[in-house]
Each structure stands twice: as C-alpha cells, then as structure tokens.
Protein backbone atom coordinates (compact mmCIF):
# COMPACT_ATOMS: atom_id res chain seq x y z
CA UNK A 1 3.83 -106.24 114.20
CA UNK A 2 6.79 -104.33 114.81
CA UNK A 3 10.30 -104.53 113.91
CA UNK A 4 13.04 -106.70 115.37
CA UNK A 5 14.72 -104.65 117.98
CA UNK A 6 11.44 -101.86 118.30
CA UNK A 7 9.52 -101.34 121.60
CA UNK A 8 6.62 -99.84 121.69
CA UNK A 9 6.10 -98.52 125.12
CA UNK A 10 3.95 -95.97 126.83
CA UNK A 11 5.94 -93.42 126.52
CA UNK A 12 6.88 -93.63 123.06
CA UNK A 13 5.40 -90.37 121.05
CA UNK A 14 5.24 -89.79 117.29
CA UNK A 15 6.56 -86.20 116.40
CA UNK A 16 4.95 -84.68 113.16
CA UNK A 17 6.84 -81.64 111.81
CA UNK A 18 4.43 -79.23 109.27
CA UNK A 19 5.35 -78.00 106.49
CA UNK A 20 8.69 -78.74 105.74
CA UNK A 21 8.44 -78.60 102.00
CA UNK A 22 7.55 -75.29 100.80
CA UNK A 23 5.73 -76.41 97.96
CA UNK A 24 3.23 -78.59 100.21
CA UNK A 25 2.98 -75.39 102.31
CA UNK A 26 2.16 -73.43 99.01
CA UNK A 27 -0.32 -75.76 97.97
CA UNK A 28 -2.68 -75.21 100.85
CA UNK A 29 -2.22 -71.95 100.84
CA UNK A 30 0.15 -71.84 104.00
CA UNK A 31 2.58 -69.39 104.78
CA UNK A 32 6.14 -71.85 105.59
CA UNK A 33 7.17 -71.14 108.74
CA UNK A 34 11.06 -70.28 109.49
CA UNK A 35 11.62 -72.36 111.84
CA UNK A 36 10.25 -75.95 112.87
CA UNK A 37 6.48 -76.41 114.17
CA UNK A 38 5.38 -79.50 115.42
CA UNK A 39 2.36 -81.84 116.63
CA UNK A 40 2.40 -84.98 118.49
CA UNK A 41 0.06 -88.06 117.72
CA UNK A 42 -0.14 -90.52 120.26
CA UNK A 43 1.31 -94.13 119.74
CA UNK A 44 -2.02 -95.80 119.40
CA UNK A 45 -2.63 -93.85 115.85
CA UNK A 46 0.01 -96.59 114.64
CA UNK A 47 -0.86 -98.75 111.87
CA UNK A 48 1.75 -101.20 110.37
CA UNK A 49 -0.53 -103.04 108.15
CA UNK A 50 -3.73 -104.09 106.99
CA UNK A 51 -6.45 -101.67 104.96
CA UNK A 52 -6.86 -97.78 105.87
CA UNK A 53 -10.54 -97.40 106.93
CA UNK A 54 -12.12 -94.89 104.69
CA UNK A 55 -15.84 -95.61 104.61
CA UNK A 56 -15.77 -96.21 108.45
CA UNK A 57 -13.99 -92.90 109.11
CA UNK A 58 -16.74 -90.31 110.15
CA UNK A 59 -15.19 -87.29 107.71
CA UNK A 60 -12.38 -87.16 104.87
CA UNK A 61 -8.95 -88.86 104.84
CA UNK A 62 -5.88 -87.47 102.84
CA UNK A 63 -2.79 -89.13 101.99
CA UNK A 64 0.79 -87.40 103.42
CA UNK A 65 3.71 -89.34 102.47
CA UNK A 66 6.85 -89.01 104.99
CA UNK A 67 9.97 -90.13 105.93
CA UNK A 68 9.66 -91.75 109.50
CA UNK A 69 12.98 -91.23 111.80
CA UNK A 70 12.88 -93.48 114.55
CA UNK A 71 15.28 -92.47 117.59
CA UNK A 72 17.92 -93.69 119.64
CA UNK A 73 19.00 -93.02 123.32
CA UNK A 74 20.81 -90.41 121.84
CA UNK A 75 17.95 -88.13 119.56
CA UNK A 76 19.79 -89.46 116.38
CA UNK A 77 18.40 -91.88 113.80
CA UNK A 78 18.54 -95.61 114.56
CA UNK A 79 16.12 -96.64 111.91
CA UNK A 80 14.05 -95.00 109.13
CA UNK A 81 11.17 -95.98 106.98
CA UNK A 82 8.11 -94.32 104.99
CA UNK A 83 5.38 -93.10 106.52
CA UNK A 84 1.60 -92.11 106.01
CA UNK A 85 0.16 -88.94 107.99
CA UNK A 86 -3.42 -89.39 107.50
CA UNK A 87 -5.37 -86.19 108.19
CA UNK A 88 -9.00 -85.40 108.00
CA UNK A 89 -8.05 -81.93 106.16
CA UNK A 90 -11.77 -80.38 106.24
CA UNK A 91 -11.80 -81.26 110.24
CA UNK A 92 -8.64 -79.95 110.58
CA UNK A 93 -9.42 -76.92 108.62
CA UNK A 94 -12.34 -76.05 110.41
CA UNK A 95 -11.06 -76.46 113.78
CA UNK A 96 -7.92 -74.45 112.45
CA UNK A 97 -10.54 -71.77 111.35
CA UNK A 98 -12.09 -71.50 114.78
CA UNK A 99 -8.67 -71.04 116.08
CA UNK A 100 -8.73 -74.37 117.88
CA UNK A 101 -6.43 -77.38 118.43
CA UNK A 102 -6.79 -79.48 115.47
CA UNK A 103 -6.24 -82.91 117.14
CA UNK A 104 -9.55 -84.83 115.28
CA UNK A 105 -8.31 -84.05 111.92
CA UNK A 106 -4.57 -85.64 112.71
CA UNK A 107 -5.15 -87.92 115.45
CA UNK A 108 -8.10 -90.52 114.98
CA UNK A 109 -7.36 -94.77 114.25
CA UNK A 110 -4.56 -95.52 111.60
CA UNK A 111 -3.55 -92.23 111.01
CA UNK A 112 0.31 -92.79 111.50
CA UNK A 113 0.69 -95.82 108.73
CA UNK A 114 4.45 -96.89 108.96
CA UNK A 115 5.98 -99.04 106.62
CA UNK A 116 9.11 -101.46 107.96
CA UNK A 117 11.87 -99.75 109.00
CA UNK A 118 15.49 -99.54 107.45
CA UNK A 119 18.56 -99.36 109.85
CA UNK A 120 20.38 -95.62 109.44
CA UNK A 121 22.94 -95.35 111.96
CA UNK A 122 24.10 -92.11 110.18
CA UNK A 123 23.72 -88.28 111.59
CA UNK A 124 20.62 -86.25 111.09
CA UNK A 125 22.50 -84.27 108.16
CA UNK A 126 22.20 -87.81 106.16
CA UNK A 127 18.97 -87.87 105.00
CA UNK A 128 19.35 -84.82 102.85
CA UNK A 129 23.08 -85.89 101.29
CA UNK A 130 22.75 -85.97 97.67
CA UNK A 131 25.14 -88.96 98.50
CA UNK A 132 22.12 -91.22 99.46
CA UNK A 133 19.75 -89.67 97.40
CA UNK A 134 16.59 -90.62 99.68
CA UNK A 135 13.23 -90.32 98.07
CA UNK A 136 9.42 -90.44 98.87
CA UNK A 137 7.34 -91.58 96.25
CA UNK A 138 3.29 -92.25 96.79
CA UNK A 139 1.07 -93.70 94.04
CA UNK A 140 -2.83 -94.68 94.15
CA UNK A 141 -4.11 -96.34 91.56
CA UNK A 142 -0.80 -96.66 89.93
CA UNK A 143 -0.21 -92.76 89.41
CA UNK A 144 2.25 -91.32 90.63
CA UNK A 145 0.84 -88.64 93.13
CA UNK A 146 3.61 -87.57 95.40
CA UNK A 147 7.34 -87.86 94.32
CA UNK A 148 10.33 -85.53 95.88
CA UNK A 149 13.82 -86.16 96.96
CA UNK A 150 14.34 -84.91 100.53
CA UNK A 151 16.88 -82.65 99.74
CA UNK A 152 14.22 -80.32 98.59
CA UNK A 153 13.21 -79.92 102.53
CA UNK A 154 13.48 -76.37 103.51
CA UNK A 155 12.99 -77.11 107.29
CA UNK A 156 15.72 -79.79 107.06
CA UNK A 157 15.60 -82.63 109.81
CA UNK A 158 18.60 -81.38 111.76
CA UNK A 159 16.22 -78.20 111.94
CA UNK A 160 13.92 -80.48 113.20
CA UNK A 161 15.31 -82.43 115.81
CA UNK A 162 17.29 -79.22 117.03
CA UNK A 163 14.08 -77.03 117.70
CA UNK A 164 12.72 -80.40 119.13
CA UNK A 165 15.16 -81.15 121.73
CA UNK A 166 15.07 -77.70 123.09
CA UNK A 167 11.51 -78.18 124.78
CA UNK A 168 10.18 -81.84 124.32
CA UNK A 169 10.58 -84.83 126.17
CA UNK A 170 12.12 -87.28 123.34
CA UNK A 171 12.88 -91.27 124.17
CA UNK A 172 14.48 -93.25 122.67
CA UNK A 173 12.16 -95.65 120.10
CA UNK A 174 10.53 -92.26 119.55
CA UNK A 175 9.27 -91.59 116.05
CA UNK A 176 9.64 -88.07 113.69
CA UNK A 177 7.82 -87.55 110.74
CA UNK A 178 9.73 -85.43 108.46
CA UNK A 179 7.23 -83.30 106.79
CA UNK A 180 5.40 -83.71 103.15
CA UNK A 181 6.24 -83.12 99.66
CA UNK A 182 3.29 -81.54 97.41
CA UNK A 183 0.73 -83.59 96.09
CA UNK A 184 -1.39 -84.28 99.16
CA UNK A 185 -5.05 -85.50 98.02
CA UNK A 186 -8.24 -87.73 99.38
CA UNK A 187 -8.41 -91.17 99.65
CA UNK A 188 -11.09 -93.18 98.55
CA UNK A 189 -12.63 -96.87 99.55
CA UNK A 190 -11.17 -98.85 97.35
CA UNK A 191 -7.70 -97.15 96.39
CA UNK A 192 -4.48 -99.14 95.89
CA UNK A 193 -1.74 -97.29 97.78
CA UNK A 194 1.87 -97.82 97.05
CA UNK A 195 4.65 -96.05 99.25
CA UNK A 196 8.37 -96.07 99.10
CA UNK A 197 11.21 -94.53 100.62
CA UNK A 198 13.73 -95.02 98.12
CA UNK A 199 18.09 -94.73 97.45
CA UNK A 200 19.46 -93.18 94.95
CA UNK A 201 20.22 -96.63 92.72
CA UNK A 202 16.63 -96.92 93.54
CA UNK A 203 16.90 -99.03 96.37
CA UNK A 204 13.28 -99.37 98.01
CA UNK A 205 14.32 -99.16 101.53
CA UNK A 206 10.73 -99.27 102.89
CA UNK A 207 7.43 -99.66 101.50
CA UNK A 208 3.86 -99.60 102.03
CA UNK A 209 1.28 -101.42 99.80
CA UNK A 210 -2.31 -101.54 101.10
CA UNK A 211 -5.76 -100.66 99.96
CA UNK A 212 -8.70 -98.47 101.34
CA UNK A 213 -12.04 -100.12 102.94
C-alpha cells in the first residue's frame, strides 16, 4: 500500500548509496570510499509490509537498516522513512570476488522493505542537524542490533544526492537509501524485526515491525 500522495510509476528507481558509515565499511572489511558510490534496485524489490521470506529465499538474507529519502520534482526530500536493504551478503560476495556485478545478492523479492513515510520538506543538510537528531535503530528479537544517529555519516546525504545528480536520471517519487550504520547480521525464519527512524525527543517517525517466514 503506499502512502497518500506516493506514485509508484515505471520510472521510479530506488538509489542505494554504500558505505556511508565508516564503521559499517570497517566491519566488512571495506575500504570507505571518498566520495559517493551507488547501486540501483528496481521498484519491484519494494516491500511495504507483510513477512520477509527467509526460508523461501534460495541463499542468505542480512538485515541493513536505512534512512529512505523519497524525492521531489526538485532532487530534495519530500518525505522520509526507515528502510531495510536486504542483501544476500555471501552472493554478493562471491560475485564481488569474481569481479562481477553483484545484482542477485541486492536485488531479488522484498529486498527494499520501507516503512511509512514521514513528510520532510527540509534541505538535504537536515537529516544530519544535531537539531533533529534523526536516528536508525534495528532490533530482532528484542536486541538492539543496529543503533546510530545519522550525523555519524561520513558520506553525508548532500554528498549523496550531489554526486547523484551529476550522472543519473532522478524523478521525482524517486527513493535514496542513505547508507548503513554497523551492526549488519543474518536473518533467520522466525525473527521479530523492529525498525525505527527516530527524533531526537524520541519521536518514532517511521517504523517497521514484521517477522521472518
């Protein structure tokens, strides 16, 4: 189902920036780049409720919490939410290993979980202002797994949507993932999952709460 006021059209595209946090980067053993590097999933990846499908999934399935931007006519936020980046990290790492395009381990069913969507009619520079305070927290099984304030982005998203807008096509209704915090891990049948995107009073300003199948 999707928000009052969202289209979802064929052109829409949902831009994933990597490694924006340079402890995620650290954690797989990745080298941060110095400036923004991105991937595309295609709209049909988009999941905005119901179970993520583990046991049906032919490989493994990690957890990535994000913030979600989604875009205006103008390349500026309209809306924002949290997000889910599912990734089959031992596809992706072998195909990365070969040297080829890793598009199986980011870009099967469900892999872009989005949870409702908040309106942010504010600039890019925003999301980072200590001012709001914004926060990504990510539990299964009620512990607390991922938890960072996005402040502590390194590739900020003005980075982002700056490197973006000198080469891609972005619409508006468009979607950009922000990047990961540390903590990324696999996902089991049967985990609870509980998502927020938070304000600094601790206003939830979007959530997800499902299960795996």
């Amino acid at each position: 189902m999707l928000d009052e006021g969202e289209t979802l059209g064929s052109n829409m595209a949902l831009w994933c920036t990597i490694r924006t946090f340079v402890k995620h980067a650290a954690e797989l053993g990745n080298e941060q780049p110095t400036k923004p590097i991105f991937f595309v999933k295609p709209n049909n990846c988009l999941l905005r409720s119901g179970p993520i499908h583990i046991s049906t999934h032919p490989g493994e399935v990690h957890h990535e919490v994000e913030c979600v931007v989604r875009l205006n006519q103008f390349s500026q936020p309209e809306a924002i939410a949290v997000g889910l980046d599912l990734t089959d990290r031992l596809t992706q790492g072998e195909l990365r290993s070969e040297q080829l395009p890793w598009a199986k381990g980011k870009c099967f069913r469900g892999s872009a979980y989005v949870g409702g969507f908040t309106d942010w009619e504010h600039p890019f520079e925003s999301l980072i202002d200590e001012a709001h305070g914004l926060k990504l927290n990510l539990w299964v099984n009620d512990a607390l797994v991922q938890s960072a304030p996005l402040r502590d982005m390194t590739i900020t998203p003005t980075a982002q949507i700056e490197e973006l807008l000198t080469w891609a096509p972005v619409s508006a209704g468009d979607y950009l993932f922000t990047g990961t915090p540390a903590g990324v891990g696999q996902l089991h049948p049967k985990d609870l999952i509980y998502a927020t995107l938070e304000a600094n009073d601790g206003t939830v300003l979007s959530s997800i709460e499902t299960q795996c199948d």
